[in-house]
N, C-alpha and C. Protein backbone atom coordinates (compact mmCIF):
# COMPACT_ATOMS: atom_id res chain seq x y z
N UNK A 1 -8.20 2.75 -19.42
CA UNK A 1 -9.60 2.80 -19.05
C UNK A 1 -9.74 2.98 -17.53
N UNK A 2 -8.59 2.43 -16.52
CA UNK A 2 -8.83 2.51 -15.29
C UNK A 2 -8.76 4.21 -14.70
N UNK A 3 -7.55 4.21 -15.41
CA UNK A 3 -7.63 5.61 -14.71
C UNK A 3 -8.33 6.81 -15.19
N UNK A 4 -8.99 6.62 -16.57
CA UNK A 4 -10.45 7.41 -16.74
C UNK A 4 -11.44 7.48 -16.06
N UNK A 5 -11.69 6.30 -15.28
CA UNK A 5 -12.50 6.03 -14.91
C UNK A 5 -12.57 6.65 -13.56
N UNK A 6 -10.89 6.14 -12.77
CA UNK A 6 -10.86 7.11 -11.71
C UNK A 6 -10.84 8.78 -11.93
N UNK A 7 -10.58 9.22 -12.39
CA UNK A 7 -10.65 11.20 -13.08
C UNK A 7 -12.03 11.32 -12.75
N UNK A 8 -12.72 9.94 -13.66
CA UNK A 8 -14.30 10.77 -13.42
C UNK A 8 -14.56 10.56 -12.51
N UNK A 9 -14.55 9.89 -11.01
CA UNK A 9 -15.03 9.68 -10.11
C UNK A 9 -14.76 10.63 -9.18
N UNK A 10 -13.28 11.15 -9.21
CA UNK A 10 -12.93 12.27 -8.35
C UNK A 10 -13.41 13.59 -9.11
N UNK A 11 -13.68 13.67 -10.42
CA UNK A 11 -14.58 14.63 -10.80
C UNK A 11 -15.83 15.20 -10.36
N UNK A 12 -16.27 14.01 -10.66
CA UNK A 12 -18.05 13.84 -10.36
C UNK A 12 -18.22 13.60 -9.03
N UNK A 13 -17.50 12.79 -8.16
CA UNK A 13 -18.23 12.78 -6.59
C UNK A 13 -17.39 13.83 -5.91
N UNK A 14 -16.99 14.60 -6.18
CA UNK A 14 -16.34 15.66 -5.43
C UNK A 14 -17.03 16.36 -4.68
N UNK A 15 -18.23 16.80 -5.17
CA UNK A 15 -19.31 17.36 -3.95
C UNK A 15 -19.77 16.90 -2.95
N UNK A 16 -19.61 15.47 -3.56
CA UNK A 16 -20.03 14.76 -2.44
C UNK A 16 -19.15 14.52 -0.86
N UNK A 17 -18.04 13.46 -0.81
CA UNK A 17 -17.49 13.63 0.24
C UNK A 17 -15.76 12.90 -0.18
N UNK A 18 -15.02 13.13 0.15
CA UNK A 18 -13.81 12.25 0.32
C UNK A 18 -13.97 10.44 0.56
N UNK A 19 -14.42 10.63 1.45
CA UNK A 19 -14.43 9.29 1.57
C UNK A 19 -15.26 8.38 0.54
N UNK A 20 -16.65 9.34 0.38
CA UNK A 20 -16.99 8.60 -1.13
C UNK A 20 -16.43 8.41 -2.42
N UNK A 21 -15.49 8.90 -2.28
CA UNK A 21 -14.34 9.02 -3.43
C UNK A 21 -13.48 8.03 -3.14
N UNK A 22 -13.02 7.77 -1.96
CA UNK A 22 -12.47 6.47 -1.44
C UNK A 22 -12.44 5.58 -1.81
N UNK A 23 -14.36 4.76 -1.20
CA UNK A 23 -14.54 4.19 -1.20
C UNK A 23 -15.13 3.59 -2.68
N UNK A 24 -15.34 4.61 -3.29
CA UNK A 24 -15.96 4.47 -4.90
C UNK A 24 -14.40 3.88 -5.54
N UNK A 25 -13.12 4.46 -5.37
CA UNK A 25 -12.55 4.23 -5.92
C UNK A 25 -11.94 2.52 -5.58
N UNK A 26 -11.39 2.36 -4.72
CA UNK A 26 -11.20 1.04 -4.26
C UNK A 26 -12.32 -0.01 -4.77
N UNK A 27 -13.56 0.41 -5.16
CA UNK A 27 -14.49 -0.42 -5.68
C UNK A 27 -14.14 -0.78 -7.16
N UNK A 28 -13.93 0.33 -7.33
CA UNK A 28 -13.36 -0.08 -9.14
C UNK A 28 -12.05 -0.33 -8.92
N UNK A 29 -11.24 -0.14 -8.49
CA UNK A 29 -10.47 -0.78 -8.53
C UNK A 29 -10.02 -2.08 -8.06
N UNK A 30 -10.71 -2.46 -7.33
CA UNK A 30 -11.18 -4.39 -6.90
C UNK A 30 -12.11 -5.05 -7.72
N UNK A 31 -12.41 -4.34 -9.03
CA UNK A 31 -13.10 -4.99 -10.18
C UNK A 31 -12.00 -5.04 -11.16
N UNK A 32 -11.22 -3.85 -10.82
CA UNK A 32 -9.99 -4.39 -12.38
C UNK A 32 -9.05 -5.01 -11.34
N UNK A 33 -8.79 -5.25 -10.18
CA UNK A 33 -7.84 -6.98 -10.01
C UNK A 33 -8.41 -7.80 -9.95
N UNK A 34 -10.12 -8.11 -9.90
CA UNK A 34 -10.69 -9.45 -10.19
C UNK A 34 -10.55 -9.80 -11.63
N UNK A 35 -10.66 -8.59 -12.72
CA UNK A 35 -10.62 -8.42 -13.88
C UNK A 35 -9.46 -9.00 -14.56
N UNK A 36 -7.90 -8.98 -14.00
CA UNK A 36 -6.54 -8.76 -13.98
C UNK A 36 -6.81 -10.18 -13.74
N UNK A 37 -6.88 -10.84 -12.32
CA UNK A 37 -6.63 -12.15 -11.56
C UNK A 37 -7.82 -12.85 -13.09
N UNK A 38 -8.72 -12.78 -13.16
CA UNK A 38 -9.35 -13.70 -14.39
C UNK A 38 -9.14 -13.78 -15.44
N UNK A 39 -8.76 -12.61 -16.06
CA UNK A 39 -7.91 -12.68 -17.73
C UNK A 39 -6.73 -12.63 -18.15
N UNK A 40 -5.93 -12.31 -17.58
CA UNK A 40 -4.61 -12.57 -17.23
C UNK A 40 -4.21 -12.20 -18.37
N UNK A 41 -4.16 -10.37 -19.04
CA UNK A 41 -4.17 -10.52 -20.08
C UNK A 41 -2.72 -10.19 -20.52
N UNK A 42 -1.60 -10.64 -20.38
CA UNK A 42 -0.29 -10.16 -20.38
C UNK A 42 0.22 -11.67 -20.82
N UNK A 43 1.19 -11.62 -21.63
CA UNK A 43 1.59 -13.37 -22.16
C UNK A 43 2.33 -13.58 -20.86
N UNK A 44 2.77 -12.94 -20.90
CA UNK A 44 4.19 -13.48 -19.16
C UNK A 44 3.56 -13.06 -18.04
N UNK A 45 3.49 -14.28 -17.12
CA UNK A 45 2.99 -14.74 -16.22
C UNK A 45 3.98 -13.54 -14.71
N UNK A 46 4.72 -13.20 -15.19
CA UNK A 46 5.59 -12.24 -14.23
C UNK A 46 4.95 -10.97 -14.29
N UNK A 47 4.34 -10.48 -15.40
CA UNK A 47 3.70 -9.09 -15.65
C UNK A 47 2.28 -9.45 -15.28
N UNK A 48 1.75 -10.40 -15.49
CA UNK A 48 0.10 -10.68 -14.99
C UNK A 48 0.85 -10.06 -13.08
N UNK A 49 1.21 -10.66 -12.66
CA UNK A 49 1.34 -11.19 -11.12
C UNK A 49 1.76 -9.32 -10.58
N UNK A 50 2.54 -8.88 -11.40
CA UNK A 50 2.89 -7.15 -10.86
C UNK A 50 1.98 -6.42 -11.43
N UNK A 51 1.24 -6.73 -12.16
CA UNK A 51 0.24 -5.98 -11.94
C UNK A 51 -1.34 -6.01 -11.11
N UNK A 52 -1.65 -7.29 -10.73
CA UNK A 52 -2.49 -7.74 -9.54
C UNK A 52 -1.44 -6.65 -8.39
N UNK A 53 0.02 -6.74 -8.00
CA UNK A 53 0.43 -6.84 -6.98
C UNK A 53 0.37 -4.87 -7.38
N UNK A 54 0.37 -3.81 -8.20
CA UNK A 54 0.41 -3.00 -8.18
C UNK A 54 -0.81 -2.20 -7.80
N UNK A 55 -2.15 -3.31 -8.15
CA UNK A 55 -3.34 -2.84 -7.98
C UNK A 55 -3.58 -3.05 -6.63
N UNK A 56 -2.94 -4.15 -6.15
CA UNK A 56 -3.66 -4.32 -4.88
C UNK A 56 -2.63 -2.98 -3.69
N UNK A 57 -1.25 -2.62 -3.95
CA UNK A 57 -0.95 -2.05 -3.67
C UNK A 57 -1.46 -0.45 -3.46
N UNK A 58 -2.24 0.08 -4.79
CA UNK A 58 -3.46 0.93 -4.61
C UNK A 58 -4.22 1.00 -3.99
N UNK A 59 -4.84 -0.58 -4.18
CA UNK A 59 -5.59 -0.56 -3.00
C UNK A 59 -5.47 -0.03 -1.50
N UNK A 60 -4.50 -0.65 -0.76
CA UNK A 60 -3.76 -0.22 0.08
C UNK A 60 -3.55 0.86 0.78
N UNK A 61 -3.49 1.83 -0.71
CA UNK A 61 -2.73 2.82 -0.72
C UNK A 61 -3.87 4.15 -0.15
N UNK A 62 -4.82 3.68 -1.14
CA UNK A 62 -6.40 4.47 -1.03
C UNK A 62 -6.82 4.42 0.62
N UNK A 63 -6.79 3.23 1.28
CA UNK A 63 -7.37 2.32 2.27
C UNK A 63 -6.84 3.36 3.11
N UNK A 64 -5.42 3.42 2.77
CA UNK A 64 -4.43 4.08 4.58
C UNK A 64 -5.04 5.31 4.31
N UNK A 65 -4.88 6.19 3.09
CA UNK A 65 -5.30 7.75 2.83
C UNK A 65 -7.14 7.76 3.34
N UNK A 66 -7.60 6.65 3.48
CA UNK A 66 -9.11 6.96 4.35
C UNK A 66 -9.17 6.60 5.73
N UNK A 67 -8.45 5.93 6.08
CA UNK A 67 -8.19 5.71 7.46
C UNK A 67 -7.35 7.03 8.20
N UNK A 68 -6.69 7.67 7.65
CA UNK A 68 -6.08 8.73 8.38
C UNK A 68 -6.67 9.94 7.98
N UNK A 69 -7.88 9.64 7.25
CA UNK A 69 -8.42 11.15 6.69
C UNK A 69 -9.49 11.33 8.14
């Protein structure tokens, strides 16, 4: 679901600007690690924790690619 979600965003705000694509995206995606950090939906507590740590790494990841854009 996450990354449908991102497709459509770089779909649909594409006219708009890069950075709104950015910043749209990092938004949803700091709703699925609040999402992740509250439901914790993985039985093992090692796979909850890499995947917070993969999202937030996205995060990150998005952050530097708008800062140097």
């Amino acid at each position: 679901m996450r990354k449908t979600i991102i497709v459509m965003l770089v779909t649909f705000l594409a006219p708009v600007s890069n950075g709104v694509q950015s910043l749209t995206a990092i938004l949803v995606l700091a709703v699925f690690f609040w999402l992740q950090h509250r439901f914790k939906p993985y039985y093992a507590e090692s796979l909850n924790q890499m995947e917070r740590i993969s999202l937030f790494v996205l995060i990150l990841t998005i952050y530097a690619g708008l800062y140097y854009q």
